[in-house]
C-alpha atoms as a PDB file:
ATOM      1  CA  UNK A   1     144.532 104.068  84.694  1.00  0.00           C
ATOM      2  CA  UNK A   2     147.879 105.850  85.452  1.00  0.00           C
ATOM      3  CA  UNK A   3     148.676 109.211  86.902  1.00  0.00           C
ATOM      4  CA  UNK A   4     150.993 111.895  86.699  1.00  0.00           C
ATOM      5  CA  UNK A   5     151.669 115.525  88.014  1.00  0.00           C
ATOM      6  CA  UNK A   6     154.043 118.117  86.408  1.00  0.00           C
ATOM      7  CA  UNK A   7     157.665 116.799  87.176  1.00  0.00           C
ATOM      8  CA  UNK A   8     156.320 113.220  87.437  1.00  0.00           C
ATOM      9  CA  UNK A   9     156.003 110.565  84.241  1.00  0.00           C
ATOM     10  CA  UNK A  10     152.727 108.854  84.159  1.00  0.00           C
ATOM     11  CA  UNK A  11     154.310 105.728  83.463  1.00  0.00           C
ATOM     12  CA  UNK A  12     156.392 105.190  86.205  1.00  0.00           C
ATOM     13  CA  UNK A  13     153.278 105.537  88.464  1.00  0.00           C
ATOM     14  CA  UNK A  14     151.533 102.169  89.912  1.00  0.00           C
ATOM     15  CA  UNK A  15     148.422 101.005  88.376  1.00  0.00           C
ATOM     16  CA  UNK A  16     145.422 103.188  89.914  1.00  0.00           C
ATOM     17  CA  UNK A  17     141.712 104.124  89.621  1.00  0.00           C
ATOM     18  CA  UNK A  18     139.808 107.337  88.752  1.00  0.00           C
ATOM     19  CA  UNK A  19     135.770 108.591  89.934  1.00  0.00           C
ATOM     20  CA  UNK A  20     134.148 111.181  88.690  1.00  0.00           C
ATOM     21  CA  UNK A  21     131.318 112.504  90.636  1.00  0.00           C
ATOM     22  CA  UNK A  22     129.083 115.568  90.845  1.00  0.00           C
ATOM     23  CA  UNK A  23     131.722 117.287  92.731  1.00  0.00           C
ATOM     24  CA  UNK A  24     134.594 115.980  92.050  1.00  0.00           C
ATOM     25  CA  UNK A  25     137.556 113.960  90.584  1.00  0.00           C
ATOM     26  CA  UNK A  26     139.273 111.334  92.970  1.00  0.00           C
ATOM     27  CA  UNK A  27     142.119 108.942  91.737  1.00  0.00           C
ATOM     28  CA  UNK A  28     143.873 106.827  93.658  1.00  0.00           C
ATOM     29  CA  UNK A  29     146.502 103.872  93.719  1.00  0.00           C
ATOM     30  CA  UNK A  30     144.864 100.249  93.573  1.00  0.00           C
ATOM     31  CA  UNK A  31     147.703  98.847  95.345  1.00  0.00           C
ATOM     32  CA  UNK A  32     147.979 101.543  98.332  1.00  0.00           C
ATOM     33  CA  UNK A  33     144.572 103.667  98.533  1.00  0.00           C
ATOM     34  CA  UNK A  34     146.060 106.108 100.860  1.00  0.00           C
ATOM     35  CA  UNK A  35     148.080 107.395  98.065  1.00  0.00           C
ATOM     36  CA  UNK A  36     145.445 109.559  96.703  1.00  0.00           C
ATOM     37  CA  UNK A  37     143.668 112.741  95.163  1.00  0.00           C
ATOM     38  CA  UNK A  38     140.667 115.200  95.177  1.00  0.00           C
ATOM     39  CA  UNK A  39     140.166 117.833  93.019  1.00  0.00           C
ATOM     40  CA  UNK A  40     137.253 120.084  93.641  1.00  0.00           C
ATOM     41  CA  UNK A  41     135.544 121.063  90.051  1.00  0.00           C
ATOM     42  CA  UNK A  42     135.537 124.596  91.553  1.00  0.00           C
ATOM     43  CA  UNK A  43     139.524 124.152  91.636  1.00  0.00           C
ATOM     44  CA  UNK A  44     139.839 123.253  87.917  1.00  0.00           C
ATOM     45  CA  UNK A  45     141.098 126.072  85.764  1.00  0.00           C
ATOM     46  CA  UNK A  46     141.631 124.094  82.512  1.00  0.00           C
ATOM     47  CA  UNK A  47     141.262 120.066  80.662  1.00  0.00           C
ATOM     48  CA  UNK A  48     142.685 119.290  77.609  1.00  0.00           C
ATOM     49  CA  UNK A  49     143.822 116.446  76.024  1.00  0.00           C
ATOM     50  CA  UNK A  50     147.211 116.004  74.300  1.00  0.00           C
ATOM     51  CA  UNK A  51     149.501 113.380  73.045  1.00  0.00           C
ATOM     52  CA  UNK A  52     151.599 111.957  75.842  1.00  0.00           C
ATOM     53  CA  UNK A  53     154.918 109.397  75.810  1.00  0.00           C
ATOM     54  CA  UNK A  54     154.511 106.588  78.022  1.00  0.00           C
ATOM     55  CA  UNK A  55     157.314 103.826  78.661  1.00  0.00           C
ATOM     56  CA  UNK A  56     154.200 101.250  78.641  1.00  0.00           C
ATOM     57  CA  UNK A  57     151.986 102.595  75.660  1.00  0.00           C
ATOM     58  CA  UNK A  58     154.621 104.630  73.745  1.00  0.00           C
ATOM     59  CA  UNK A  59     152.450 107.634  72.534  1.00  0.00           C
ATOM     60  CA  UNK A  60     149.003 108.065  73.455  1.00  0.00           C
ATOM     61  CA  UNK A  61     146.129 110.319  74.469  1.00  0.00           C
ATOM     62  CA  UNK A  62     146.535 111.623  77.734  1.00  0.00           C
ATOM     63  CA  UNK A  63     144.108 114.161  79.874  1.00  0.00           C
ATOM     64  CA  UNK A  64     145.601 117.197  81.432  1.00  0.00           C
ATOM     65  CA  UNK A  65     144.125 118.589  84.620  1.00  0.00           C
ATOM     66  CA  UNK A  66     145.008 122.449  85.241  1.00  0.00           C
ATOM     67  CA  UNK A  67     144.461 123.059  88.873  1.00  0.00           C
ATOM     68  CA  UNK A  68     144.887 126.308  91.195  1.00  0.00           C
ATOM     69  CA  UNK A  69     144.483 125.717  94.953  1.00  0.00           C
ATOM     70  CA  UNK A  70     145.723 128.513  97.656  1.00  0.00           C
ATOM     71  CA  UNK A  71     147.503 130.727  94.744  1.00  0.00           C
ATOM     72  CA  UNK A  72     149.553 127.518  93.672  1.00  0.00           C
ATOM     73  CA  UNK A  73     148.571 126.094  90.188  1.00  0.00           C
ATOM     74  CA  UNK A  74     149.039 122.215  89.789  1.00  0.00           C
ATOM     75  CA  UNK A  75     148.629 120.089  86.711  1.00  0.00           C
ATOM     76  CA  UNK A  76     147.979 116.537  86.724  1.00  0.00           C
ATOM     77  CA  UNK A  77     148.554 113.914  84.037  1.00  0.00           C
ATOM     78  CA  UNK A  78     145.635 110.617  83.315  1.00  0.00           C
ATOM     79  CA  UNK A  79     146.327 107.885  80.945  1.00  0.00           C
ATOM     80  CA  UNK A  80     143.916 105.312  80.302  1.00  0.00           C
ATOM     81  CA  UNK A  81     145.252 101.455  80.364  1.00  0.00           C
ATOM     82  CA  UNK A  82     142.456 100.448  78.167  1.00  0.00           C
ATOM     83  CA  UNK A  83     143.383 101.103  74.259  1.00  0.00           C
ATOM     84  CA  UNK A  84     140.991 103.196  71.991  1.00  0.00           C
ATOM     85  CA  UNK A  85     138.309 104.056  75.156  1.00  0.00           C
ATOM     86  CA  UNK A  86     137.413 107.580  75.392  1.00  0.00           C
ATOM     87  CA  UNK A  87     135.557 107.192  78.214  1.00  0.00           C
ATOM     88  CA  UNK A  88     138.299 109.178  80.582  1.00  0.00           C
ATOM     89  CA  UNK A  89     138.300 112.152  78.694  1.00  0.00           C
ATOM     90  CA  UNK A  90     134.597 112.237  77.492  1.00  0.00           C
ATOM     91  CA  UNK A  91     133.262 112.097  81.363  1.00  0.00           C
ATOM     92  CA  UNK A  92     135.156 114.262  82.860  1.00  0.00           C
ATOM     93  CA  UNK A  93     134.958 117.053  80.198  1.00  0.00           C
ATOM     94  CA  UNK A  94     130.984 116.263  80.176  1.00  0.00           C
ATOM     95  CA  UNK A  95     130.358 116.288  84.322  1.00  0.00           C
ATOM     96  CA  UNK A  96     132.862 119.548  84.565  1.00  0.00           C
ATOM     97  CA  UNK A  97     130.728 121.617  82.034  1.00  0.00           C
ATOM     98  CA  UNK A  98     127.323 120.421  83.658  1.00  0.00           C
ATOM     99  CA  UNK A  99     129.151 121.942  86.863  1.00  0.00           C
ATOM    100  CA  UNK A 100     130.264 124.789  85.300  1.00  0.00           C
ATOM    101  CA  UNK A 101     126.467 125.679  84.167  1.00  0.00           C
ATOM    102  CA  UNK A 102     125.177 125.341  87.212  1.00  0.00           C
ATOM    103  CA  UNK A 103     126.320 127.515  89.391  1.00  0.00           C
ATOM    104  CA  UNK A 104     123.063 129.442  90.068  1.00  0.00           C
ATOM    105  CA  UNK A 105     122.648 126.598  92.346  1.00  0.00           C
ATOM    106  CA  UNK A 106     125.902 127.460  94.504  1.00  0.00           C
ATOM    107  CA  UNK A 107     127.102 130.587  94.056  1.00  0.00           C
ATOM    108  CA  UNK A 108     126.091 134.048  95.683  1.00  0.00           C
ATOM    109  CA  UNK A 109     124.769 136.269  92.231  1.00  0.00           C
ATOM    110  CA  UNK A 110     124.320 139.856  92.244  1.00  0.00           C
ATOM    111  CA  UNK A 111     122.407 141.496  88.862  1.00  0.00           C
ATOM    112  CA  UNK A 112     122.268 138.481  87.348  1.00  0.00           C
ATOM    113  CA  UNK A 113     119.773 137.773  84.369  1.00  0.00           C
ATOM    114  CA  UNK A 114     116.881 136.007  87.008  1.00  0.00           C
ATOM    115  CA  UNK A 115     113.598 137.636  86.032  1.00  0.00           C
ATOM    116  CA  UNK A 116     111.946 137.513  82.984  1.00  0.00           C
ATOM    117  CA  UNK A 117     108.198 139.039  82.517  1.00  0.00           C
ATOM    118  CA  UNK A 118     108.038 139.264  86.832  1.00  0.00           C
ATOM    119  CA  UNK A 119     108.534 135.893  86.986  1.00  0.00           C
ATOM    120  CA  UNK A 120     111.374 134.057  88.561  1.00  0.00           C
ATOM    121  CA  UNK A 121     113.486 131.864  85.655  1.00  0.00           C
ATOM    122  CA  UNK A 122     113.141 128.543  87.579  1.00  0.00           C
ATOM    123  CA  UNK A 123     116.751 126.744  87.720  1.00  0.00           C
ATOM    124  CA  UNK A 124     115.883 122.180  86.945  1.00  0.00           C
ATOM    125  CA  UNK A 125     114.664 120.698  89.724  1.00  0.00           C
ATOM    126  CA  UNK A 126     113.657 124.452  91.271  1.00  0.00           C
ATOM    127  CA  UNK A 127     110.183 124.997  92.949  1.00  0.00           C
ATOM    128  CA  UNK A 128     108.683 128.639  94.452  1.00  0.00           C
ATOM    129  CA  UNK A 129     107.358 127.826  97.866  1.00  0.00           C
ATOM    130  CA  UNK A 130     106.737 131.734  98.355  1.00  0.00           C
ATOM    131  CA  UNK A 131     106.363 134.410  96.562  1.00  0.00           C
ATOM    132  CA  UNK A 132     106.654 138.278  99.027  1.00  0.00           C
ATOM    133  CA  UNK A 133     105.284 141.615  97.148  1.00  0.00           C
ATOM    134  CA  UNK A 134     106.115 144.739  98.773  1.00  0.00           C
ATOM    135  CA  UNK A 135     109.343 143.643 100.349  1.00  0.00           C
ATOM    136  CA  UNK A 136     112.023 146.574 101.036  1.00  0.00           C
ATOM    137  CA  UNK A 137     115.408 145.884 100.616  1.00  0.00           C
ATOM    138  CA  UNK A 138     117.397 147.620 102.909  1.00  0.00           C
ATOM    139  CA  UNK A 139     120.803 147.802 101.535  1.00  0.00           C
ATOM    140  CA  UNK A 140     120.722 151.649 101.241  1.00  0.00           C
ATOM    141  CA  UNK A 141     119.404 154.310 103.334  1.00  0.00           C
ATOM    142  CA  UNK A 142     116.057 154.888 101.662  1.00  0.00           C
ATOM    143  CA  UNK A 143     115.360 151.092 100.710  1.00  0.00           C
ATOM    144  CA  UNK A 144     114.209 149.845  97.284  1.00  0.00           C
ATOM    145  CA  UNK A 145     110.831 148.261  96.998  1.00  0.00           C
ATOM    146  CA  UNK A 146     110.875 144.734  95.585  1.00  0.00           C
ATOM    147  CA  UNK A 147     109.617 141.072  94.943  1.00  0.00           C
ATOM    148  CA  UNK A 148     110.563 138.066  97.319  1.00  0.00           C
ATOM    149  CA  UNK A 149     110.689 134.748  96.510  1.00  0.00           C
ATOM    150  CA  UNK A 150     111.601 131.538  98.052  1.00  0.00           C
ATOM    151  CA  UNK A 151     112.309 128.253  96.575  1.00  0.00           C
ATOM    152  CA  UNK A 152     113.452 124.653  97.908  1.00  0.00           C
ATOM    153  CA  UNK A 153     117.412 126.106  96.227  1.00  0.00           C
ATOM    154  CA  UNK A 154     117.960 129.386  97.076  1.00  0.00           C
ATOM    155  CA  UNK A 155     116.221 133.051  97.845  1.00  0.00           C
ATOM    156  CA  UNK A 156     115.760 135.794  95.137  1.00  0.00           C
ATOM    157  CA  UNK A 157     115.021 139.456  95.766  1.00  0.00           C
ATOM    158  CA  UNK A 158     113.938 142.025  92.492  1.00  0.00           C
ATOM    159  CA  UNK A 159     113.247 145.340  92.797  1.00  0.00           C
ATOM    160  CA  UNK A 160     109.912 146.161  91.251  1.00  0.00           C
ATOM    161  CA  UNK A 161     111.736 149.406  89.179  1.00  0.00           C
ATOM    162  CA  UNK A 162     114.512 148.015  87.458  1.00  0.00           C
ATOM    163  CA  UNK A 163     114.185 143.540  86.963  1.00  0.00           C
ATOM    164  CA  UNK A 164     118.346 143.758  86.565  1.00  0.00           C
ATOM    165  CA  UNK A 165     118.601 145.292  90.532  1.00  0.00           C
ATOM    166  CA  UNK A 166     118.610 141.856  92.134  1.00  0.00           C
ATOM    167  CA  UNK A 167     120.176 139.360  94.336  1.00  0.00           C
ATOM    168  CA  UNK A 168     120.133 135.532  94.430  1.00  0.00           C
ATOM    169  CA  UNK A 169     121.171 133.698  97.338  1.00  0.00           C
ATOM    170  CA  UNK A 170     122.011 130.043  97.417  1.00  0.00           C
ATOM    171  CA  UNK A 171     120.750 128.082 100.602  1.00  0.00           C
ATOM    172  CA  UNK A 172     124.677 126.610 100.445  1.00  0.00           C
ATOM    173  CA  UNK A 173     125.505 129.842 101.155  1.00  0.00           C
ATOM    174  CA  UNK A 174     123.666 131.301 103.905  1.00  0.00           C
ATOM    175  CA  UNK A 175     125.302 131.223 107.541  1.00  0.00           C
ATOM    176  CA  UNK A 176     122.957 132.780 109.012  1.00  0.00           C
ATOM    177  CA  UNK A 177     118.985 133.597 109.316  1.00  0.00           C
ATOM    178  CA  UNK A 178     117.338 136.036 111.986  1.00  0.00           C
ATOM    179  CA  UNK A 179     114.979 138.557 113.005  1.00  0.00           C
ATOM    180  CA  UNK A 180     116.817 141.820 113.647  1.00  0.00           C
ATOM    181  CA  UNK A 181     116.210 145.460 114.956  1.00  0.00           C
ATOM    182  CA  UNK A 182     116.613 148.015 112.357  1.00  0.00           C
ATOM    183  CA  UNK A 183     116.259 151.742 111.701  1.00  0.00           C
ATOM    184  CA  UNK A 184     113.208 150.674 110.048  1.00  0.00           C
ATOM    185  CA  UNK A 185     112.147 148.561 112.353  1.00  0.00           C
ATOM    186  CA  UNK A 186     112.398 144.708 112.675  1.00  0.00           C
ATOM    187  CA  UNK A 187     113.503 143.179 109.790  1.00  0.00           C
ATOM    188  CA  UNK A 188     114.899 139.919 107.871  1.00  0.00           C
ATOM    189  CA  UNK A 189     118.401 139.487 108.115  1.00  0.00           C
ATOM    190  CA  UNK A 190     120.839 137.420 105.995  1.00  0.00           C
ATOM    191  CA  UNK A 191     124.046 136.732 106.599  1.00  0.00           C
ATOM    192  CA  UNK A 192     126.236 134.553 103.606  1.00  0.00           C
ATOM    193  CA  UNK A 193     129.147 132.174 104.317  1.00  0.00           C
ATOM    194  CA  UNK A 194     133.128 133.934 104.144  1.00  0.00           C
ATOM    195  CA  UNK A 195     133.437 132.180 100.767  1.00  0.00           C
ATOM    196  CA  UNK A 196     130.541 133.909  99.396  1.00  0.00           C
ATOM    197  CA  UNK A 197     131.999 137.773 100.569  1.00  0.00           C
ATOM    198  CA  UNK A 198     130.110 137.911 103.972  1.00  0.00           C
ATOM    199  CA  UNK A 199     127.525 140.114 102.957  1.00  0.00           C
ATOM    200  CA  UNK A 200     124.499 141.246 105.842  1.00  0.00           C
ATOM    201  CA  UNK A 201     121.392 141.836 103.520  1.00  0.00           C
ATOM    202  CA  UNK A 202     118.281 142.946 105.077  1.00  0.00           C
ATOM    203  CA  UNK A 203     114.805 143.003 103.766  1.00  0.00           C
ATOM    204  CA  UNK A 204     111.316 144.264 105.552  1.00  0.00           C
ATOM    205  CA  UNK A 205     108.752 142.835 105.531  1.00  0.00           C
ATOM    206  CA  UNK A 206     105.241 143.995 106.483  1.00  0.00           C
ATOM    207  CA  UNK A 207     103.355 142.724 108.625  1.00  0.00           C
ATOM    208  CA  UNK A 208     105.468 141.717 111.458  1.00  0.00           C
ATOM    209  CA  UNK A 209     103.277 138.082 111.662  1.00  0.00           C
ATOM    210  CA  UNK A 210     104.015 137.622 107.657  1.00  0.00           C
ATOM    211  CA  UNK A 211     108.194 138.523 108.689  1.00  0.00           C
ATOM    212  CA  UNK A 212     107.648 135.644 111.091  1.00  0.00           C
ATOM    213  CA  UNK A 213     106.075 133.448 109.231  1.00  0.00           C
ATOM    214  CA  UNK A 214     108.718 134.281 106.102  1.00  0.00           C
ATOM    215  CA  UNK A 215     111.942 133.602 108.960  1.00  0.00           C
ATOM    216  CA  UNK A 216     110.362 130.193 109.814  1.00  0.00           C
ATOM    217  CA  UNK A 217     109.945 128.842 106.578  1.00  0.00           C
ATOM    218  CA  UNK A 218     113.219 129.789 105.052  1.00  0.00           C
ATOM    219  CA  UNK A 219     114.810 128.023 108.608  1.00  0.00           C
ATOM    220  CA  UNK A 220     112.560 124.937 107.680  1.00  0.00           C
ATOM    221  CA  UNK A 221     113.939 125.132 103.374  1.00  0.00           C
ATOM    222  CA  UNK A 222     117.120 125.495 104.402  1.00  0.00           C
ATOM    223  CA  UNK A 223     117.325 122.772 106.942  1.00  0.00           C
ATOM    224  CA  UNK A 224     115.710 120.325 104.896  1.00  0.00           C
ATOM    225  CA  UNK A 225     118.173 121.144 101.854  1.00  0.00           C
ATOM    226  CA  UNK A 226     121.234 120.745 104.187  1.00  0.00           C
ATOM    227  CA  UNK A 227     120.266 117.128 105.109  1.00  0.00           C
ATOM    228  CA  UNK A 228     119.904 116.963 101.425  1.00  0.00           C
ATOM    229  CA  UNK A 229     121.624 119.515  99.356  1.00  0.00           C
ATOM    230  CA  UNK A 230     120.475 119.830  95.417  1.00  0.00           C
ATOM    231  CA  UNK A 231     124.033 121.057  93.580  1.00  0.00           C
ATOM    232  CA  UNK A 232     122.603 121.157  90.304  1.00  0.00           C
ATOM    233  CA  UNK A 233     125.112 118.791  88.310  1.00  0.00           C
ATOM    234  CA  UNK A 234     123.472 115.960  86.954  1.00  0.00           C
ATOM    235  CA  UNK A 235     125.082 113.664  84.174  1.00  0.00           C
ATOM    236  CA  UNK A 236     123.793 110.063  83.412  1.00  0.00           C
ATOM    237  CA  UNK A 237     125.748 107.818  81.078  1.00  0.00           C
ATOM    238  CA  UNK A 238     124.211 106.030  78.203  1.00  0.00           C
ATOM    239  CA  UNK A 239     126.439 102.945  78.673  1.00  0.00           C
ATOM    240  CA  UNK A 240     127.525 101.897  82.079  1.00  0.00           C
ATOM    241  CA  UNK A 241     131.592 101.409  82.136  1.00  0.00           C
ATOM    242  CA  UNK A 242     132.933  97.645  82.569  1.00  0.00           C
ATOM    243  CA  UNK A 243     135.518  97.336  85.283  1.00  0.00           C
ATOM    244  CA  UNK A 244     139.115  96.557  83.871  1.00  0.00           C
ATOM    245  CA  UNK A 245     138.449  93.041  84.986  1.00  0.00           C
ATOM    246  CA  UNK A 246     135.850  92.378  82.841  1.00  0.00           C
ATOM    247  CA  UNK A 247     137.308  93.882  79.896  1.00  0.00           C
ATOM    248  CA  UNK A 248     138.397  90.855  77.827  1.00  0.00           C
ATOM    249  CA  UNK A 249     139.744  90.062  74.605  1.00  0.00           C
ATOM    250  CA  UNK A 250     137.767  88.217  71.888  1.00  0.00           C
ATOM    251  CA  UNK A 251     139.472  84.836  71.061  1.00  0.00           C
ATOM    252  CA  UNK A 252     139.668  84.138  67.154  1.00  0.00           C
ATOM    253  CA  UNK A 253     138.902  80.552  66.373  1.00  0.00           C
ATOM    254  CA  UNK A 254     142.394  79.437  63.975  1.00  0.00           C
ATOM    255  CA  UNK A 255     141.174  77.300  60.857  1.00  0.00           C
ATOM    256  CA  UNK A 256     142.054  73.510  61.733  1.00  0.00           C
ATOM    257  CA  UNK A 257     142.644  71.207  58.705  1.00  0.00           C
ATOM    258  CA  UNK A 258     141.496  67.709  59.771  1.00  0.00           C
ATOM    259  CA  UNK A 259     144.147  64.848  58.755  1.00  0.00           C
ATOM    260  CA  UNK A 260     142.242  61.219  57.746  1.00  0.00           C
ATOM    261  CA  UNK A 261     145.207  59.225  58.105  1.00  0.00           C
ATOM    262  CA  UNK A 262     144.902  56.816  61.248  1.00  0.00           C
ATOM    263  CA  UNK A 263     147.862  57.417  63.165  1.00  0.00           C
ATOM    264  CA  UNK A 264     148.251  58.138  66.754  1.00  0.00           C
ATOM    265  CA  UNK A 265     149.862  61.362  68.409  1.00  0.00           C
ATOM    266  CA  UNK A 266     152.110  59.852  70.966  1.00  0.00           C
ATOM    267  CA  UNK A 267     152.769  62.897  72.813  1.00  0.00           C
ATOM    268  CA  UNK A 268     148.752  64.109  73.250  1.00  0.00           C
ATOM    269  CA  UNK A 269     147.665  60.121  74.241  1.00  0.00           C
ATOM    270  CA  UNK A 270     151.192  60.446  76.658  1.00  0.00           C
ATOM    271  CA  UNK A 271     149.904  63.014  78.289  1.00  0.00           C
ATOM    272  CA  UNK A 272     145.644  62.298  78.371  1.00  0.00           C
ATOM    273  CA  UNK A 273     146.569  58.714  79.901  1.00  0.00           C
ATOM    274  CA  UNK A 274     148.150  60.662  82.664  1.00  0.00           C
ATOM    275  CA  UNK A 275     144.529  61.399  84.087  1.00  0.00           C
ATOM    276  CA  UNK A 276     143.694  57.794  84.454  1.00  0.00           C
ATOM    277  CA  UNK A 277     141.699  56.977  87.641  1.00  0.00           C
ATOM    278  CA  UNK A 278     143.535  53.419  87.900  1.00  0.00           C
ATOM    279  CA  UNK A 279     146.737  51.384  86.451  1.00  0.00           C
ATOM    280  CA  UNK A 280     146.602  48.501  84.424  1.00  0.00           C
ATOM    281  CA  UNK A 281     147.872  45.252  84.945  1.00  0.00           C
ATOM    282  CA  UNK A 282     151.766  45.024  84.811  1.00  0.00           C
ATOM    283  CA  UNK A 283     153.143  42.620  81.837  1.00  0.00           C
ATOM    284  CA  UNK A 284     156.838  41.620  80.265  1.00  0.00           C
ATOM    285  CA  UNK A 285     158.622  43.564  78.050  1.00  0.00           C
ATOM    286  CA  UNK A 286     161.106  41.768  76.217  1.00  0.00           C
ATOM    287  CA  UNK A 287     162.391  45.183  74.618  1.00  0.00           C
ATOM    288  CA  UNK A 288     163.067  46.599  78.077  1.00  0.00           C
ATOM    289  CA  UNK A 289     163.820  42.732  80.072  1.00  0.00           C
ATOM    290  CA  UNK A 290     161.632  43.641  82.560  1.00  0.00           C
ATOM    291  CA  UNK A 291     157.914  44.248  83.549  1.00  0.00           C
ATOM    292  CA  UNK A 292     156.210  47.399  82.045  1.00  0.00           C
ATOM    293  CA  UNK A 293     152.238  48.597  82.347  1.00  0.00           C
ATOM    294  CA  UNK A 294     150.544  47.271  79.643  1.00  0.00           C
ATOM    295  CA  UNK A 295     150.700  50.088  76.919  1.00  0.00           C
ATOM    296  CA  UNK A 296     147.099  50.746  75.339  1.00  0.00           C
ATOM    297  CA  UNK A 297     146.121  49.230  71.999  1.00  0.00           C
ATOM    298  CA  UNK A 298     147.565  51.119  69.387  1.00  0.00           C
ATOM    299  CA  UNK A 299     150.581  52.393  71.279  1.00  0.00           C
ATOM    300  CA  UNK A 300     154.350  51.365  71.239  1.00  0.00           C
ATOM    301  CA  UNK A 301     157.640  51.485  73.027  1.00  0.00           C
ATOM    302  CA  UNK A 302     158.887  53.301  70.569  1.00  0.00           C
ATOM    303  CA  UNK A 303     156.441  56.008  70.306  1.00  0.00           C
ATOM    304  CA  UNK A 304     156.866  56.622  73.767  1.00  0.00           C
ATOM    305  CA  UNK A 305     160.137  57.321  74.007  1.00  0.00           C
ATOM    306  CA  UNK A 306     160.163  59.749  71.167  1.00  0.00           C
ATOM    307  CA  UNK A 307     158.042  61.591  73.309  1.00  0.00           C
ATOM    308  CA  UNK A 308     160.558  61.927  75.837  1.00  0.00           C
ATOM    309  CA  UNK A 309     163.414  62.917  73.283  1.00  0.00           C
END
């Protein structure tokens, strides 16, 4: 894997490693892992994939990242160092759309398309715990009569009148749950997260043991799905990837022709008689005029030093 930004060529950066999760894309160097990166799916305004030019690979396919963070847009560069696997571009594009369609599970909705024949359209992995008839929603000054309902993921609201008057509220939004005084009496009060728009929405509901009864069960839901939060994005892979490591390269066996003739390869027997576990008996050499180890049967002087030449 190698990484570039805009300004930067992807082959001049160290060899690294890229995750994709639920969330989010991390990459990082192999060699120094505090040189690194997060991008937030929420941050990603764009992928593609083009034809890059890499000093290592000459052209190939590269994925482009189009980022905006803080009213700065950034665009990063990923090459893959394995040849012909699509894998790079195929799971990132894959886990970004999954996050893309769910966002019912994050995001604060207003008149969104969430009823259908009075019943709540149930998100994957979505149960009703609760379901609140004649709840008033207090957002203007005469209140609109609606449905409540609350599920492990979020809460909905619907007025009764018109399906399309609704609101959905994430659990991963809410800041804020209590029991508050109102012109109407006590009533349910909501309060979202900054990132959401801060909205205060307040329903009534009647009687004053069912509003309790309604506060502490949403505290409970939303407790339990902050120690473990269900984001919606879920992507399995039909073939688990193989670590670069373990990618190998198929050996092709050559065709060997097989000479009859009985000679003797001095330079292979030079070099398998080096592994001997112990020398043999020293004799005269009247080539040399002086004591050699006895040479093996079938071996010469000669052949030896043609091995050397």
């Amino acid at each position: 894997m190698r990484f570039g930004r805009t300004g930067m060529s992807a082959s001049t950066c160290p060899r690294s490693r890229l995750l994709v999760t639920n969330l989010r894309i991390m990459w990082h160097s192999v060699a120094l892992p505090r040189v690194n990166l997060s991008i937030g799916y929420n941050c990603i305004l764009n992928i593609t994939t083009r034809t890059a030019n890499s000093k290592l690979r000459g052209q190939t396919e590269a994925l482009y990242i189009l980022t905006k963070c803080n009213n700065t847009r950034f665009e990063f560069i990923f090459t893959n160092l394995v040849p012909g696997s699509p894998r790079l571009f195929t799971s990132v594009t894959a886990v970004h759309r999954a996050y893309e369609t769910s966002k019912m599970y994050r995001d604060f909705k207003l008149r969104s398309a969430l009823i259908q024949n009075k019943q709540l359209r149930l998100l994957p992995q979505e149960h009703v715990y609760d379901k609140i008839n004649g709840v008033w929603n207090l957002s203007s000054d005469q209140g609109n009569l609606g449905t409540f309902f609350v599920t492990n993921v979020r809460i909905v609201w619907h007025a009764n009148m018109n399906d399309s008057f609704n609101v959905s509220i994430p659990y991963l939004q809410i800041r804020s749950i209590k029991i508050r005084d109102s012109k109407f009496g006590l009533a349910l009060v909501i309060e979202s997260s900054q990132q959401s728009g801060g909205y205060v929405l307040g329903f009534k509901i009647d009687p004053v043991e069912k509003l309790q009864e309604s506060v502490k069960e949403i505290n409970s839901l939303h407790k339990v799905y902050s120690a473990s939060p269900i984001f919606g994005v879920d992507y399995e892979m039909e073939e688990k990837p193989q670590p670069l490591e373990a990618l190998t390269i198929e050996q092709v066996q050559d065709d060997v022709e097989i000479d009859s003739e009985d000679h003797t390869d001095a330079f292979v027997a030079y070099f398998a008689d080096g592994h001997k576990q112990q020398d043999r008996e020293p004799v005269f050499s009247e080539e040399l005029g002086l004591a050699i180890e006895k040479l093996k049967d079938g071996f010469t002087l000669q052949g030896l030093w043609e091995v050397m030449s």
